[in-house]
C-alpha atoms as a PDB file:
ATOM      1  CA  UNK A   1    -102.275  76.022  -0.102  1.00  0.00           C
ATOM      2  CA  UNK A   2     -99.032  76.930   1.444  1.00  0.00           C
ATOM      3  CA  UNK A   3     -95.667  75.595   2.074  1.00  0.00           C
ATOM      4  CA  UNK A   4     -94.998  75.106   5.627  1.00  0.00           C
ATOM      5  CA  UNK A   5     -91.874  77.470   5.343  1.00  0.00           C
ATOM      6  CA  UNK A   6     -94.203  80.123   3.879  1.00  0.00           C
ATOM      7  CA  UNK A   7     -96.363  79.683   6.761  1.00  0.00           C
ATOM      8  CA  UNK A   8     -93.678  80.030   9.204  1.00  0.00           C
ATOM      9  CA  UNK A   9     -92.355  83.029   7.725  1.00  0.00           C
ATOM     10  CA  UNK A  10     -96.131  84.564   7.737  1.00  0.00           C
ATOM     11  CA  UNK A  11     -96.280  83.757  11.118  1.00  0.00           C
ATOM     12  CA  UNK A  12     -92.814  84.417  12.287  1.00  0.00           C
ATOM     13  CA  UNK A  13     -91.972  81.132  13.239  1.00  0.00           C
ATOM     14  CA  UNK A  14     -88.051  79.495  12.797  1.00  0.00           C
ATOM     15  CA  UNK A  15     -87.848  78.081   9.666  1.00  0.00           C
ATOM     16  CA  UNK A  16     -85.923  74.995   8.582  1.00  0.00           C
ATOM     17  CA  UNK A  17     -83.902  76.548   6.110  1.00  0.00           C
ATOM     18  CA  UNK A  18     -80.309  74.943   6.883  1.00  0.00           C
ATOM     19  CA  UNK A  19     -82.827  70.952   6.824  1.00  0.00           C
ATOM     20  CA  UNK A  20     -84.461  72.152   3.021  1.00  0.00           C
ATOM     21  CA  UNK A  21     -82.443  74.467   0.567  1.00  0.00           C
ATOM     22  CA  UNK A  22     -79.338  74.294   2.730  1.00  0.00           C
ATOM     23  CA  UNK A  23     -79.042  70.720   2.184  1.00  0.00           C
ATOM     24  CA  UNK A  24     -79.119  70.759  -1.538  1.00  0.00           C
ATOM     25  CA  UNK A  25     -76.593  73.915  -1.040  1.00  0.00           C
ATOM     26  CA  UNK A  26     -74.522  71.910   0.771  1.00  0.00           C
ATOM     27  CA  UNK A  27     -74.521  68.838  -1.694  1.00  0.00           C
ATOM     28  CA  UNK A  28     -74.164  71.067  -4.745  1.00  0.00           C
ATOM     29  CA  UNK A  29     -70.804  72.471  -3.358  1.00  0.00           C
ATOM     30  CA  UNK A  30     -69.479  68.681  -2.057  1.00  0.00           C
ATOM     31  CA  UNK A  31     -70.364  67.062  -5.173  1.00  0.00           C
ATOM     32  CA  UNK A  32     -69.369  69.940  -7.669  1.00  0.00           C
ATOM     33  CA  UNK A  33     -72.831  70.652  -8.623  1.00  0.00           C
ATOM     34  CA  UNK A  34     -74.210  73.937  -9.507  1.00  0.00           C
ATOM     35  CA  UNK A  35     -77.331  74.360  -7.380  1.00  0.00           C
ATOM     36  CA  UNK A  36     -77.721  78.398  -8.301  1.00  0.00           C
ATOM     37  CA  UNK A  37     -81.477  78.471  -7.544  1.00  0.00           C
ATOM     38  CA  UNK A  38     -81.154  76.081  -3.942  1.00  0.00           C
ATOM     39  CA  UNK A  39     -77.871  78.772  -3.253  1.00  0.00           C
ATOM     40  CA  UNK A  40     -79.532  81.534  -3.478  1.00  0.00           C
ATOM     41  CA  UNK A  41     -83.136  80.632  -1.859  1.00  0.00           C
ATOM     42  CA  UNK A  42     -80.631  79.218   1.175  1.00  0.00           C
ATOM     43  CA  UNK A  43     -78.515  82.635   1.489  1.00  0.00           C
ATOM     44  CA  UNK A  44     -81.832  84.783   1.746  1.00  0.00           C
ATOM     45  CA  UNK A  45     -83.709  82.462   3.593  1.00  0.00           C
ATOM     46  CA  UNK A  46     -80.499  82.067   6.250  1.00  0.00           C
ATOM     47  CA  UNK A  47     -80.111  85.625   6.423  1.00  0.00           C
ATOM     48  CA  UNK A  48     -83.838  86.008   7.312  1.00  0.00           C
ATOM     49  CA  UNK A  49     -83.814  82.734   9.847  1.00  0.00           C
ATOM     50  CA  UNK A  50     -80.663  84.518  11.834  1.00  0.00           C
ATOM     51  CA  UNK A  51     -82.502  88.124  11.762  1.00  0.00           C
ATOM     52  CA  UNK A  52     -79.568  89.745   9.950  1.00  0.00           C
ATOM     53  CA  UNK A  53     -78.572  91.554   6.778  1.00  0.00           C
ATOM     54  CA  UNK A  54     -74.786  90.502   6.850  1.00  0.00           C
ATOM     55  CA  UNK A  55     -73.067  88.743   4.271  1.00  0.00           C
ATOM     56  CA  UNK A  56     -72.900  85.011   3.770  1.00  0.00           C
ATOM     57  CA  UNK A  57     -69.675  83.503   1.993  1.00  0.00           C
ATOM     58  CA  UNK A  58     -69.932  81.708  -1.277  1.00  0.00           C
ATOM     59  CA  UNK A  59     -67.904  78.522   0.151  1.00  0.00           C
ATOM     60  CA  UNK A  60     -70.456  78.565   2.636  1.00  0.00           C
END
């Protein structure tokens, strides 16, 4: 059994990466709250989603 973001990625679907680990990103960095393994899945996974290999800020 799969996630359905694996899936997607297998089949080369969108995935809902900014909706899953870029909310928890996003909360981490409001809050104050170091969310190192949610940060990183979210800056490979968004790099993938917009079919680049630039550079995402940290503040992001």
């Amino acid at each position: 059994m799969k996630s359905s973001m694996a899936n997607d990625l297998e089949r080369g679907k969108p995935i809902a990466v900014a909706w899953l680990s870029g909310r928890m990103h996003q909360l981490g960095m409001k809050l104050g709250v170091a969310t190192p393994g949610h940060s990183a899945v979210f800056r490979a996974l968004h790099l993938h989603a917009l079919g680049t290999h630039a550079r995402i800020p940290i503040s992001e």
